[in-house]
PDB file of N, CA and C in Angstrom:
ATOM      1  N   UNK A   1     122.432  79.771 117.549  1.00  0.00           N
ATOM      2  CA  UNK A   1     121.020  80.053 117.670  1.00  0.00           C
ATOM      3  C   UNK A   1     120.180  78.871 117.180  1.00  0.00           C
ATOM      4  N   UNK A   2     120.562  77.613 117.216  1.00  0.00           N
ATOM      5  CA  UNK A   2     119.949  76.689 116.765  1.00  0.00           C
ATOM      6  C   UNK A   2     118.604  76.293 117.864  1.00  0.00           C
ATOM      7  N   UNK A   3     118.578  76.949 118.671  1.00  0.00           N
ATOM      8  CA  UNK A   3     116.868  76.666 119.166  1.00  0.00           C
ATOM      9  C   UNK A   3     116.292  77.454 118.994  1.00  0.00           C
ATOM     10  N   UNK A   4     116.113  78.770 118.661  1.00  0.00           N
ATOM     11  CA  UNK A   4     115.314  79.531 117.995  1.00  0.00           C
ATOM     12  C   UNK A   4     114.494  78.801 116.397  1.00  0.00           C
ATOM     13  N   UNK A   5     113.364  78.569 116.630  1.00  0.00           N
ATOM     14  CA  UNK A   5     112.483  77.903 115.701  1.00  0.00           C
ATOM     15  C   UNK A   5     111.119  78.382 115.737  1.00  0.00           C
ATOM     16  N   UNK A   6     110.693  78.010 114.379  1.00  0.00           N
ATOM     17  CA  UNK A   6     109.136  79.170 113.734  1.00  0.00           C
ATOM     18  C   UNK A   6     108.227  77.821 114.636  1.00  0.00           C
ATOM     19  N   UNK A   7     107.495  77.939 115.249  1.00  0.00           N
ATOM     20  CA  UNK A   7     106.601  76.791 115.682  1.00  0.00           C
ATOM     21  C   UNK A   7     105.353  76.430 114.930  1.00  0.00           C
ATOM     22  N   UNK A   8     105.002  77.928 114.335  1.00  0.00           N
ATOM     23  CA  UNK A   8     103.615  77.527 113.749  1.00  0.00           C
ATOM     24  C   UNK A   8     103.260  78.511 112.761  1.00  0.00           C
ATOM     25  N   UNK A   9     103.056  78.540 111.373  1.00  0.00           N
ATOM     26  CA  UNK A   9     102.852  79.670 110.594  1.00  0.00           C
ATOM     27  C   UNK A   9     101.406  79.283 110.447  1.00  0.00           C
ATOM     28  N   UNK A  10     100.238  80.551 110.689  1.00  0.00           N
ATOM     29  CA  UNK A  10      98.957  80.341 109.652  1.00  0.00           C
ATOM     30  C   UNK A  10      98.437  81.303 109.450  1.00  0.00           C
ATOM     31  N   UNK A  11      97.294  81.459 108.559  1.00  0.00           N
ATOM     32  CA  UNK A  11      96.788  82.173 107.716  1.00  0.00           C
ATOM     33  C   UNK A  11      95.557  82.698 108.353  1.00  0.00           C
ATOM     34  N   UNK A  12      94.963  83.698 108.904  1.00  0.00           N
ATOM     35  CA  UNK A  12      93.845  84.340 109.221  1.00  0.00           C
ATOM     36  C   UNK A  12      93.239  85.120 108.777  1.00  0.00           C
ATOM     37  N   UNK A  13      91.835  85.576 108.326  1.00  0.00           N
ATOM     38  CA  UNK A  13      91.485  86.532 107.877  1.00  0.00           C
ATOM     39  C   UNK A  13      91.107  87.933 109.144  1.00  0.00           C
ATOM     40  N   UNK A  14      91.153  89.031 108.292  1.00  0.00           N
ATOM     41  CA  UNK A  14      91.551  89.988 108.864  1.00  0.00           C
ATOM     42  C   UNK A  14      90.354  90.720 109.742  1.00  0.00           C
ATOM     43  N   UNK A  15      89.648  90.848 110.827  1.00  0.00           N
ATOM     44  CA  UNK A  15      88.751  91.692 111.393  1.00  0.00           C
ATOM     45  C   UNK A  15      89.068  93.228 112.249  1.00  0.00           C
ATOM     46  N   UNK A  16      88.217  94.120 111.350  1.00  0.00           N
ATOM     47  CA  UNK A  16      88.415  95.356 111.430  1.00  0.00           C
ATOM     48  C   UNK A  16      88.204  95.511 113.142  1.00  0.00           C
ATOM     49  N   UNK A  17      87.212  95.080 113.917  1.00  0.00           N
ATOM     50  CA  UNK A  17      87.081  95.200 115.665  1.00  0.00           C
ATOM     51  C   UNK A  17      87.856  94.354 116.719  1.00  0.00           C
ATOM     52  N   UNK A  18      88.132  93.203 115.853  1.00  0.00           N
ATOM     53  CA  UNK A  18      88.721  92.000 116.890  1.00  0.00           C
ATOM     54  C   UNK A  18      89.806  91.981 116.180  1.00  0.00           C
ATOM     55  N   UNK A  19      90.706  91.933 115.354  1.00  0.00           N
ATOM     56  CA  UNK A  19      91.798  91.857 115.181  1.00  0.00           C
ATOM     57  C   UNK A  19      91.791  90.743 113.649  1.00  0.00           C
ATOM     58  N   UNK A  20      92.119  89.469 114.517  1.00  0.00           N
ATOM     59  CA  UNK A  20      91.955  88.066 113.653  1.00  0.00           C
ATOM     60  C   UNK A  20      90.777  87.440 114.293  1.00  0.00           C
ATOM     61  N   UNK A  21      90.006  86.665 112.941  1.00  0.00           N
ATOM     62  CA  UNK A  21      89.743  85.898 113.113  1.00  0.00           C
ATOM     63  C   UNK A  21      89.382  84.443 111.646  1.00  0.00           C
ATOM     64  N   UNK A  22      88.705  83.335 112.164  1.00  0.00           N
ATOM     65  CA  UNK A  22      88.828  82.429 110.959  1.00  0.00           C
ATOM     66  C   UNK A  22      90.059  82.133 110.488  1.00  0.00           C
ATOM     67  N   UNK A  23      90.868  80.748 110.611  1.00  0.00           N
ATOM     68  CA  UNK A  23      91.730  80.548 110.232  1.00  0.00           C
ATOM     69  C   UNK A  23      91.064  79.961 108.508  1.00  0.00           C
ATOM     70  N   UNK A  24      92.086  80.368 107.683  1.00  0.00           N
ATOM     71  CA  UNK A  24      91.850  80.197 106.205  1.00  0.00           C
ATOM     72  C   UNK A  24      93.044  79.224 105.762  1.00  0.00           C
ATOM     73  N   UNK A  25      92.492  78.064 105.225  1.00  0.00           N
ATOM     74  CA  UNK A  25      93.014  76.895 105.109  1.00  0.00           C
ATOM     75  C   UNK A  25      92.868  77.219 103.294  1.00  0.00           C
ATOM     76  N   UNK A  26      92.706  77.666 102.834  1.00  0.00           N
ATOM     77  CA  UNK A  26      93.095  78.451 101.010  1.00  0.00           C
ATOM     78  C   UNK A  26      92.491  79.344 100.776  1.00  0.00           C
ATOM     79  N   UNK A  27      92.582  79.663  99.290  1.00  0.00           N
ATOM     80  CA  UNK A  27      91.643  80.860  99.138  1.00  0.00           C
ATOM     81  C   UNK A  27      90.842  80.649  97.634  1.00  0.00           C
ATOM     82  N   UNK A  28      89.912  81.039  97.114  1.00  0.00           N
ATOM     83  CA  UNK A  28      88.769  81.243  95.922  1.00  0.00           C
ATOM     84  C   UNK A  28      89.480  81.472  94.815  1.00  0.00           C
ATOM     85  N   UNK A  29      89.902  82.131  93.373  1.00  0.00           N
ATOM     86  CA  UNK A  29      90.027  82.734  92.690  1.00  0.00           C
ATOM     87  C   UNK A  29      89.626  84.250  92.750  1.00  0.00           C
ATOM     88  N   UNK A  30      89.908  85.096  92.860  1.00  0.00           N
ATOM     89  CA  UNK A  30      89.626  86.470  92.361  1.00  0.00           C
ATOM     90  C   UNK A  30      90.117  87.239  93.875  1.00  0.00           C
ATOM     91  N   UNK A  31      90.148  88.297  94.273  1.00  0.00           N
ATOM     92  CA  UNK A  31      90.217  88.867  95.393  1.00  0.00           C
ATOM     93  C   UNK A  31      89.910  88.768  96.604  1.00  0.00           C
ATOM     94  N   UNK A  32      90.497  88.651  97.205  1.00  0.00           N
ATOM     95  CA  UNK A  32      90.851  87.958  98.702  1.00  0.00           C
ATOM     96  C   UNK A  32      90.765  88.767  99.438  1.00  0.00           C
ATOM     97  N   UNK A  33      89.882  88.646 100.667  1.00  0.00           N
ATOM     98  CA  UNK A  33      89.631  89.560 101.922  1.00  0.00           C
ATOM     99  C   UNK A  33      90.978  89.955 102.290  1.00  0.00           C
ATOM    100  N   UNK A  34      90.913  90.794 103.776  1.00  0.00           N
ATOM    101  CA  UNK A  34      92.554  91.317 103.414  1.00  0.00           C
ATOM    102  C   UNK A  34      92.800  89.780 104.915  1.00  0.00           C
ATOM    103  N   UNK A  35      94.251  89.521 104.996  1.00  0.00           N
ATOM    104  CA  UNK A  35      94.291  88.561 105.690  1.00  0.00           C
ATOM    105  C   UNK A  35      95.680  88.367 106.487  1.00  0.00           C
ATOM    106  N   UNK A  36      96.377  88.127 107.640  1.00  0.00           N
ATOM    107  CA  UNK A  36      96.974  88.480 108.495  1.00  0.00           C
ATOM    108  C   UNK A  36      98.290  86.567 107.781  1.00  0.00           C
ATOM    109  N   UNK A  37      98.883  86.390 108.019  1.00  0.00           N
ATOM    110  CA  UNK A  37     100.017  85.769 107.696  1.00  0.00           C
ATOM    111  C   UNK A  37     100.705  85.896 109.868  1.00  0.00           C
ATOM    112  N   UNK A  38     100.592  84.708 110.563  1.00  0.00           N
ATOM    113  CA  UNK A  38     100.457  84.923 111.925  1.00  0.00           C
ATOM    114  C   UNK A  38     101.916  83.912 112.584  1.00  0.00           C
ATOM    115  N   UNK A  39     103.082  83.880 112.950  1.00  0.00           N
ATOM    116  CA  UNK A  39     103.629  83.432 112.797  1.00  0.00           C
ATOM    117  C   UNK A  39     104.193  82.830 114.645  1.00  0.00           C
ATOM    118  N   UNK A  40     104.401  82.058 114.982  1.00  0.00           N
ATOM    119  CA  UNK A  40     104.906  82.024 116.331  1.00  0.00           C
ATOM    120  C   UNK A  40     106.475  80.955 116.501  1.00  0.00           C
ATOM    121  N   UNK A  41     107.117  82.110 117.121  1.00  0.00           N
ATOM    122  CA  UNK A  41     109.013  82.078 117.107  1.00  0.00           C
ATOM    123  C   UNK A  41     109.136  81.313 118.744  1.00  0.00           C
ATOM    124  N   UNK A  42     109.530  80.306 119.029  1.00  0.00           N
ATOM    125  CA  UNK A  42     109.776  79.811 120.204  1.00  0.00           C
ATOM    126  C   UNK A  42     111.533  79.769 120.475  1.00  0.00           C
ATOM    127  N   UNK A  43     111.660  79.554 121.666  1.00  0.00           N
ATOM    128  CA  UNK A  43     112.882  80.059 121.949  1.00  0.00           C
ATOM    129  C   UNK A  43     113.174  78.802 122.867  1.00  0.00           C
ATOM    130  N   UNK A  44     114.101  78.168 123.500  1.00  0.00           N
ATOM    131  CA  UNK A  44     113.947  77.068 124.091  1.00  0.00           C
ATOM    132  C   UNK A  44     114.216  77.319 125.973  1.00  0.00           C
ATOM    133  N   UNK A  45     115.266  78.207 126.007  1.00  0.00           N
ATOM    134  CA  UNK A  45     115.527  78.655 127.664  1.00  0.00           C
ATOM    135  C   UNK A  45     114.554  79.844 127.749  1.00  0.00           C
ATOM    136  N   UNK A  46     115.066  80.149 129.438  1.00  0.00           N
ATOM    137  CA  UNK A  46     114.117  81.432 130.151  1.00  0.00           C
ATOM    138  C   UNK A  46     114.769  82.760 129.837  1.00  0.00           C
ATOM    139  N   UNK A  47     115.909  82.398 129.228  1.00  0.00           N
ATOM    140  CA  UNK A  47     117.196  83.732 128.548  1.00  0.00           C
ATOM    141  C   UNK A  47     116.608  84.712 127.823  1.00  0.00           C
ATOM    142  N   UNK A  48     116.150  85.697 127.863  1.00  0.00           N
ATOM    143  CA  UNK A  48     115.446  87.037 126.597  1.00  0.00           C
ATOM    144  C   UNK A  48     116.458  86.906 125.889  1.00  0.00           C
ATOM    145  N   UNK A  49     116.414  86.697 123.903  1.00  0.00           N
ATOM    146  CA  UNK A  49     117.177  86.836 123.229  1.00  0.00           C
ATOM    147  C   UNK A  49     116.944  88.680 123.182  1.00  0.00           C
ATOM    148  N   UNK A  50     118.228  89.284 123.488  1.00  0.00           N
ATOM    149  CA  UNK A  50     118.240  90.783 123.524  1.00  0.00           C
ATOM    150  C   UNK A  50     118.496  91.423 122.323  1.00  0.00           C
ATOM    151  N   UNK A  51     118.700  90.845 121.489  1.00  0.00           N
ATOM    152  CA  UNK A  51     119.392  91.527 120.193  1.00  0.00           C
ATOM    153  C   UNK A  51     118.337  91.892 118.950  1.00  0.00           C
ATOM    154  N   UNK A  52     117.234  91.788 119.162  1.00  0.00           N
ATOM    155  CA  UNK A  52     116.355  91.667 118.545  1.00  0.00           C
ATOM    156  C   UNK A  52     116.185  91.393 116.972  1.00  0.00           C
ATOM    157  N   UNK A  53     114.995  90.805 116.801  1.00  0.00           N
ATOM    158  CA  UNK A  53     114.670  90.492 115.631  1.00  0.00           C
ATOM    159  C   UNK A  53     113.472  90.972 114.630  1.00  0.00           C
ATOM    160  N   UNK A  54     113.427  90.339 113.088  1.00  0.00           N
ATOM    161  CA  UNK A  54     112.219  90.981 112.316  1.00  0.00           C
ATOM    162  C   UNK A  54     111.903  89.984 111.410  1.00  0.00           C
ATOM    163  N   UNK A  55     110.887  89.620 110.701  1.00  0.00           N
ATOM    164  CA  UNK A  55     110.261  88.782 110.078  1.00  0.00           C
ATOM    165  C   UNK A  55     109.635  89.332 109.094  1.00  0.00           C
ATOM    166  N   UNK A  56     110.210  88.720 107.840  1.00  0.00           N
ATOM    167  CA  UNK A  56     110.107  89.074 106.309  1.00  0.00           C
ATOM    168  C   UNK A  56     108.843  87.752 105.851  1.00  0.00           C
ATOM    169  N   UNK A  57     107.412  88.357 105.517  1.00  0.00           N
ATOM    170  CA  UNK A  57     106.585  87.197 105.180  1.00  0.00           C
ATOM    171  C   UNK A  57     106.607  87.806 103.890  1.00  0.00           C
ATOM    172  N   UNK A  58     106.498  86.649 102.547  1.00  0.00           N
ATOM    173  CA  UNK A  58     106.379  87.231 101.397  1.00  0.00           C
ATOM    174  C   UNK A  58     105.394  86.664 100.635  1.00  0.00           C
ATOM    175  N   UNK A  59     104.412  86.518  99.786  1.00  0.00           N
ATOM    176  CA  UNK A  59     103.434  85.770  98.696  1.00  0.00           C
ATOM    177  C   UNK A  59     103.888  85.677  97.960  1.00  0.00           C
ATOM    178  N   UNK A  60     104.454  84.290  97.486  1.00  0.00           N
ATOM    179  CA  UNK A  60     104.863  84.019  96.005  1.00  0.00           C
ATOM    180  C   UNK A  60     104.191  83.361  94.940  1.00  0.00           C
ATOM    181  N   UNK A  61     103.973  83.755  93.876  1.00  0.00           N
ATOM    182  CA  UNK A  61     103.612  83.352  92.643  1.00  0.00           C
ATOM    183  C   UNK A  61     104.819  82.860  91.433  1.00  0.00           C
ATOM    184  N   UNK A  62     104.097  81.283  91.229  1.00  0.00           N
ATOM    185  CA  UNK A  62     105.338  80.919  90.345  1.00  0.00           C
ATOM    186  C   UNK A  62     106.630  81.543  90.504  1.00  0.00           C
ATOM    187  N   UNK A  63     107.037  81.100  91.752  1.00  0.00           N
ATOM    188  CA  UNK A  63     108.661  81.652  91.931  1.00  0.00           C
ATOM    189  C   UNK A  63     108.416  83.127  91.937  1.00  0.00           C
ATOM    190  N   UNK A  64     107.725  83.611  91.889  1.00  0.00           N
ATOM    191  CA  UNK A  64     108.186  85.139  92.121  1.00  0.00           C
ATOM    192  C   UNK A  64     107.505  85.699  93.335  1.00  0.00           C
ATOM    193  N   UNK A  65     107.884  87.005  93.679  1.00  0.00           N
ATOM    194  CA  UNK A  65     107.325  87.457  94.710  1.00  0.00           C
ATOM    195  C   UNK A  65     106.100  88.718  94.554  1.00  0.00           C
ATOM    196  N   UNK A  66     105.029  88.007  94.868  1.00  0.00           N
ATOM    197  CA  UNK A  66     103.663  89.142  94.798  1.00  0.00           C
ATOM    198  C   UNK A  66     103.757  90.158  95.598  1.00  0.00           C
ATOM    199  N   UNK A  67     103.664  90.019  96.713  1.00  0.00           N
ATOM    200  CA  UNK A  67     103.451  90.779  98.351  1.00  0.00           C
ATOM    201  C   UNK A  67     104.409  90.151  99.057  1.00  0.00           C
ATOM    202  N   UNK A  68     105.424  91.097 100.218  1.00  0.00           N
ATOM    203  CA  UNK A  68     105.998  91.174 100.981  1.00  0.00           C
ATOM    204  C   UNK A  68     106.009  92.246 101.918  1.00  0.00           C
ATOM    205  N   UNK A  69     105.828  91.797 103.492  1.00  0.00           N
ATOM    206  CA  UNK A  69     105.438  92.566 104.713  1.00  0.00           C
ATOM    207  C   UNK A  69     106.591  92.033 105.865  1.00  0.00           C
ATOM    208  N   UNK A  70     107.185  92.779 105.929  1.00  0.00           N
ATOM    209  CA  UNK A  70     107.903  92.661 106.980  1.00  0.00           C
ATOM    210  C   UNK A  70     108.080  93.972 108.288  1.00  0.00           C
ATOM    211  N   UNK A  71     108.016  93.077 109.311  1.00  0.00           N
ATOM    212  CA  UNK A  71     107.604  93.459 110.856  1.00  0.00           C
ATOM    213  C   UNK A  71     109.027  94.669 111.396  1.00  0.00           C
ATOM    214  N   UNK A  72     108.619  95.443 112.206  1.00  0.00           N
ATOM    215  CA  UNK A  72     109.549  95.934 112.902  1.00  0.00           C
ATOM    216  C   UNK A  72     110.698  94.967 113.923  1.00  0.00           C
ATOM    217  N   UNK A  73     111.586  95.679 114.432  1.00  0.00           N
ATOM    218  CA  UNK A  73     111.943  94.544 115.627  1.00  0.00           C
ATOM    219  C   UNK A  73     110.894  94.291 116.566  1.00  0.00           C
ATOM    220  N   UNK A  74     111.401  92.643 116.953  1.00  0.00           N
ATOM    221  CA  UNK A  74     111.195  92.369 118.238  1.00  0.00           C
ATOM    222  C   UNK A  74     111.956  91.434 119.043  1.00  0.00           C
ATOM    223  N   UNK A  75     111.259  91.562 120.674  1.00  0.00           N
ATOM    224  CA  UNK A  75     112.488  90.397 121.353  1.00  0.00           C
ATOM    225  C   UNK A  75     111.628  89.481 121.526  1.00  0.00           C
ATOM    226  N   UNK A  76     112.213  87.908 121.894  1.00  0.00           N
ATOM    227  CA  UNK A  76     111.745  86.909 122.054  1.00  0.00           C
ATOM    228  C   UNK A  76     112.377  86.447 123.782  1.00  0.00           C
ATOM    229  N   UNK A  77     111.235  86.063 124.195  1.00  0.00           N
ATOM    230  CA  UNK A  77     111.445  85.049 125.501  1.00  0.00           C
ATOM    231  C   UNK A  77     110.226  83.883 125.526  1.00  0.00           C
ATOM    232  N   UNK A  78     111.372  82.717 125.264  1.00  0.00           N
ATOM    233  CA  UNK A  78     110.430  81.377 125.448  1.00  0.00           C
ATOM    234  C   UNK A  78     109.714  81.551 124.027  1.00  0.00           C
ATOM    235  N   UNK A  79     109.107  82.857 123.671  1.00  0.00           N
ATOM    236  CA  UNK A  79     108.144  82.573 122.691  1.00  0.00           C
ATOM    237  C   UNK A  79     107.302  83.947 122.332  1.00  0.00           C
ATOM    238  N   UNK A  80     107.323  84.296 120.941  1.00  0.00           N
ATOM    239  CA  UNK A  80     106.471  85.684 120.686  1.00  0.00           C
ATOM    240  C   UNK A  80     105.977  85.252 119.269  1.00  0.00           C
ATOM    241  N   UNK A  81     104.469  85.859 119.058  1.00  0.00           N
ATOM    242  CA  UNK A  81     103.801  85.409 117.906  1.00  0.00           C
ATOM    243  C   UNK A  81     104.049  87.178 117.456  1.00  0.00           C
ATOM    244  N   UNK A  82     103.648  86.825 116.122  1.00  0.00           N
ATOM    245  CA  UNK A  82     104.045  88.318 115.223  1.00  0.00           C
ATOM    246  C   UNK A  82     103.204  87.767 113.799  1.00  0.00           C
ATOM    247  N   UNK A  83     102.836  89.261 113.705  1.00  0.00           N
ATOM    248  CA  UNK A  83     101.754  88.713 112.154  1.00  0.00           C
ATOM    249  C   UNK A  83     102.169  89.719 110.935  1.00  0.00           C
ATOM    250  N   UNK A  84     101.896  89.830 110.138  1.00  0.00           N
ATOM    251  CA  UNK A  84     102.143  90.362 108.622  1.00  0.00           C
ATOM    252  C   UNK A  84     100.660  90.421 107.923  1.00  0.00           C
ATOM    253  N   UNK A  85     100.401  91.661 107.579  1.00  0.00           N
ATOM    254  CA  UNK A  85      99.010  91.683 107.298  1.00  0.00           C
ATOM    255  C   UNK A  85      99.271  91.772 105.428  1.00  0.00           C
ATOM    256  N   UNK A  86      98.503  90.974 104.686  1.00  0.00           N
ATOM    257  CA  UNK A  86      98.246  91.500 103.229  1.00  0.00           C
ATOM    258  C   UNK A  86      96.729  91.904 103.068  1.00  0.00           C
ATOM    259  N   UNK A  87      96.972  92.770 101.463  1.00  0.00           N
ATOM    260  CA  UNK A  87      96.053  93.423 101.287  1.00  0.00           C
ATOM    261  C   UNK A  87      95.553  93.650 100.506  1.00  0.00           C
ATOM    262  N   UNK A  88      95.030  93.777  99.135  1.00  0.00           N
ATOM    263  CA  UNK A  88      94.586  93.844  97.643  1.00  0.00           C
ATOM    264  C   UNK A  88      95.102  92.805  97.327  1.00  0.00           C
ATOM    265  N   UNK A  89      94.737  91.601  97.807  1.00  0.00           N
ATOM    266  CA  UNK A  89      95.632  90.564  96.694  1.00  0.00           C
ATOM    267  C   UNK A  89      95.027  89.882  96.123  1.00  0.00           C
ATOM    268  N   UNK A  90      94.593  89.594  95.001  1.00  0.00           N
ATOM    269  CA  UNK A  90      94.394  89.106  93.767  1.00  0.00           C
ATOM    270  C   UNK A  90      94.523  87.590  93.426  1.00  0.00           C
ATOM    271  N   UNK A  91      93.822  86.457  93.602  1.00  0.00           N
ATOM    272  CA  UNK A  91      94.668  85.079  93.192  1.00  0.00           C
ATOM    273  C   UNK A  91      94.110  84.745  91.976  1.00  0.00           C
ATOM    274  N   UNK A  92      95.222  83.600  91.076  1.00  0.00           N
ATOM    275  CA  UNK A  92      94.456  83.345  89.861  1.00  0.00           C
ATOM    276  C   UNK A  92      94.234  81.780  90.057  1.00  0.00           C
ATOM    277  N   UNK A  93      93.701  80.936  89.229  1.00  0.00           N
ATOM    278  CA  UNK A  93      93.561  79.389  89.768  1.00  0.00           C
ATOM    279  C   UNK A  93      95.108  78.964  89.329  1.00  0.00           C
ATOM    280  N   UNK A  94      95.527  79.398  88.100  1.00  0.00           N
ATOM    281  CA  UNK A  94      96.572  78.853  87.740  1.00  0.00           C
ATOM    282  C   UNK A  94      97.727  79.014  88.319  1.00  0.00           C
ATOM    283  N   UNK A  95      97.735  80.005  89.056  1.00  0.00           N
ATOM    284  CA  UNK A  95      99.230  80.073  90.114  1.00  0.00           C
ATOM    285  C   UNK A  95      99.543  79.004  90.828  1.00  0.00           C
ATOM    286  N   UNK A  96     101.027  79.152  91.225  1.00  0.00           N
ATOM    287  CA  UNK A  96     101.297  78.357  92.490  1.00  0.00           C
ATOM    288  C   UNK A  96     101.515  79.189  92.965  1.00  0.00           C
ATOM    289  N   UNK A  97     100.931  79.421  94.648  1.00  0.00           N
ATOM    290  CA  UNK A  97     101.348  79.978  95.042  1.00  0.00           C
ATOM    291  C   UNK A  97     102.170  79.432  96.298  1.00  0.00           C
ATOM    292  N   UNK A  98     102.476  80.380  97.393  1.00  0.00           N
ATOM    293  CA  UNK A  98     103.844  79.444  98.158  1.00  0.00           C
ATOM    294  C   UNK A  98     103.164  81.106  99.623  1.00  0.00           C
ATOM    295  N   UNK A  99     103.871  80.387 100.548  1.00  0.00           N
ATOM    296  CA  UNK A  99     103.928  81.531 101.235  1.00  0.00           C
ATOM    297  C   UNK A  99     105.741  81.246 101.994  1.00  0.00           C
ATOM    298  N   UNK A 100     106.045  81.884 102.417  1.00  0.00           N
ATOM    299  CA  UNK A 100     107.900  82.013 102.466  1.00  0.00           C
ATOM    300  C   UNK A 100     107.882  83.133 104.302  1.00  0.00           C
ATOM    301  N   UNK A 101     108.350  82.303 104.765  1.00  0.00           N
ATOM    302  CA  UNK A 101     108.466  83.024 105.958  1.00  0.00           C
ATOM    303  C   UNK A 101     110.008  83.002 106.692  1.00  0.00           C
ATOM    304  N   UNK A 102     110.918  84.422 106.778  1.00  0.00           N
ATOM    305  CA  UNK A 102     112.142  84.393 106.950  1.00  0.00           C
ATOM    306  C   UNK A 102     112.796  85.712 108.220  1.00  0.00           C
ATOM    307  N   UNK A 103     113.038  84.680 109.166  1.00  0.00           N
ATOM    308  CA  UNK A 103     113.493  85.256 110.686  1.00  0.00           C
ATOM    309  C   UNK A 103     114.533  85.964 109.788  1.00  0.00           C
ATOM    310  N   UNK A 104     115.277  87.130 110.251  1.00  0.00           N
ATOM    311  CA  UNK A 104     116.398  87.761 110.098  1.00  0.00           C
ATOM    312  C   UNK A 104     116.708  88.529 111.660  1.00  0.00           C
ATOM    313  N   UNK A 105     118.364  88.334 112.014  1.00  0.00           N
ATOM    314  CA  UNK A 105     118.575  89.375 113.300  1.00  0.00           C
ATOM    315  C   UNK A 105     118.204  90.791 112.892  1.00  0.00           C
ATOM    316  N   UNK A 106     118.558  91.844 113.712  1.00  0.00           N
ATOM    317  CA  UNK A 106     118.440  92.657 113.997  1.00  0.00           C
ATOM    318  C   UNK A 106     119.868  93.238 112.640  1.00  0.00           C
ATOM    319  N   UNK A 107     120.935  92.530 112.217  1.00  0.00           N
ATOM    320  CA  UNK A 107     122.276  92.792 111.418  1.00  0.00           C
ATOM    321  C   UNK A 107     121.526  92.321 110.147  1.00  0.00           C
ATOM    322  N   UNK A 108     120.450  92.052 110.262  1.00  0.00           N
ATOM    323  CA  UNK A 108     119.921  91.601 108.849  1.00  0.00           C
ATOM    324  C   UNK A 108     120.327  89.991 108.266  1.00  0.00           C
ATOM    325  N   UNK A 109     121.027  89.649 109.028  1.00  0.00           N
ATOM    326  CA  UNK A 109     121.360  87.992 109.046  1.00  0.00           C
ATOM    327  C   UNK A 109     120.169  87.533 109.252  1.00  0.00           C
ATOM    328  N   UNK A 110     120.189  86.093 107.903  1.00  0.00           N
ATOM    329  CA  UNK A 110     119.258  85.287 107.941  1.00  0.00           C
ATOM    330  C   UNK A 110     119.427  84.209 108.981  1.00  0.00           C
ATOM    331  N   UNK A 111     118.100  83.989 109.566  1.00  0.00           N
ATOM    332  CA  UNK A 111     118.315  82.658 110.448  1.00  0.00           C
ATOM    333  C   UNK A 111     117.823  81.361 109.795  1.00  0.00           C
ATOM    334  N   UNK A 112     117.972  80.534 109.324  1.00  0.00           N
ATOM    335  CA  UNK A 112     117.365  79.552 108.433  1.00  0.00           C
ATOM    336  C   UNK A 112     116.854  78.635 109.311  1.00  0.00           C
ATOM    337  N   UNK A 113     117.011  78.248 110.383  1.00  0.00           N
ATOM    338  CA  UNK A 113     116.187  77.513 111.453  1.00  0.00           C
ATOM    339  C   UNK A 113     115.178  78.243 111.491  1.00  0.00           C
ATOM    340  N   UNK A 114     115.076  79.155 111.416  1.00  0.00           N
ATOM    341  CA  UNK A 114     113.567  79.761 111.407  1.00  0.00           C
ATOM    342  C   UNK A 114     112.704  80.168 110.074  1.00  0.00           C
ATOM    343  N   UNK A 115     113.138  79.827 109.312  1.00  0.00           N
ATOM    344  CA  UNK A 115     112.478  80.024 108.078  1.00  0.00           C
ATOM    345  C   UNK A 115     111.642  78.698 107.766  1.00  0.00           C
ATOM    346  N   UNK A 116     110.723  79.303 106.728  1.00  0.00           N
ATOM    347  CA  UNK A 116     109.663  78.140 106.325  1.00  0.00           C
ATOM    348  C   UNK A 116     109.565  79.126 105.134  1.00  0.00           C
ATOM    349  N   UNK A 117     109.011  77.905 104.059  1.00  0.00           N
ATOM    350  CA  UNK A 117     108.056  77.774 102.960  1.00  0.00           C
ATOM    351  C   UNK A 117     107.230  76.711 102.890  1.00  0.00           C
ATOM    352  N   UNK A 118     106.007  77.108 102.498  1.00  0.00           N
ATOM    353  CA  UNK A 118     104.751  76.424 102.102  1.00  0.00           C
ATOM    354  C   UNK A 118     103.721  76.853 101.232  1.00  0.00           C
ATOM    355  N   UNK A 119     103.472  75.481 100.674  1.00  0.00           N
ATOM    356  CA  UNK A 119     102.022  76.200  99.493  1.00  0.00           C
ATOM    357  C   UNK A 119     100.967  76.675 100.162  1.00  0.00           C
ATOM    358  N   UNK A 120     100.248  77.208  99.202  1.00  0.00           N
ATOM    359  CA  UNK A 120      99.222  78.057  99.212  1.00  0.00           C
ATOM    360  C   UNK A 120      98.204  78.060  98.727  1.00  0.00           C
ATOM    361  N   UNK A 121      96.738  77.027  98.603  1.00  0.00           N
ATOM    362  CA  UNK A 121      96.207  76.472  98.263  1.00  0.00           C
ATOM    363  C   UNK A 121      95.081  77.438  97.576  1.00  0.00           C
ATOM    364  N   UNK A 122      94.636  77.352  96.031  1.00  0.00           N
ATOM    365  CA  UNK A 122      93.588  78.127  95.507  1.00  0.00           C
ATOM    366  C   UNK A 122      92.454  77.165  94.757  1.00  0.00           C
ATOM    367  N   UNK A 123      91.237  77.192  95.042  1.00  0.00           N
ATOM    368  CA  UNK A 123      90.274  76.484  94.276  1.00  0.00           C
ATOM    369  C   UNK A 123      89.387  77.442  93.268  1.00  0.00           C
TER     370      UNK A 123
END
């Protein structure tokens, strides 16, 4: 499964009529609108991977884990975006935070070509 790859992880805030919108490049100190975690899985042939898959997004603080949302199955052809919504979350300035994004099959096997971590920027 080495062409299965995350193409693009980002951060949106959350709209109650339209869905997403505003991509959010960090966040303030104190409580955070609620905000969608948006992820897009590309696939490289015209083949439907059939076996389906699910995506574990998690918020980490100093190595640990704040919030974690993970998706039902789904299948991929060529390419499927999938989002993870958070919700009461709280930032402090002093955290690091990280965001951690991890494909697993349908057997619960990790795919590590498709995983990402990245910071998480707070002012």
């Amino acid at each position: 499964m080495d062409r299965l790859k995350l193409q693009y992880s980002l951060i949106c805030q959350k709209d109650e009529r339209s869905g997403f919108k505003n991509i959010i490049h960090g966040f303030t100190a104190g409580m955070a609108p609620n905000f969608y975690v948006v992820n897009k899985w590309v696939w490289d042939t015209n083949d439907e991977l059939t076996d389906g898959f699910f995506q574990v997004t998690e918020l980490i603080r100093d190595g640990e884990i704040v919030s974690s949302s993970q998706s039902d199955l789904f299948m991929i052809k060529l390419a499927h975006t999938h989002h993870n919504l958070f919700a009461g979350i709280s930032f402090t300035k002093e955290g690091n935070y990280r965001i951690r994004v991890n494909l697993f099959d349908q057997q619960g096997s990790l795919i590590e070509e498709g995983s990402l971590e990245y910071p998480l920027f707070i002012a």
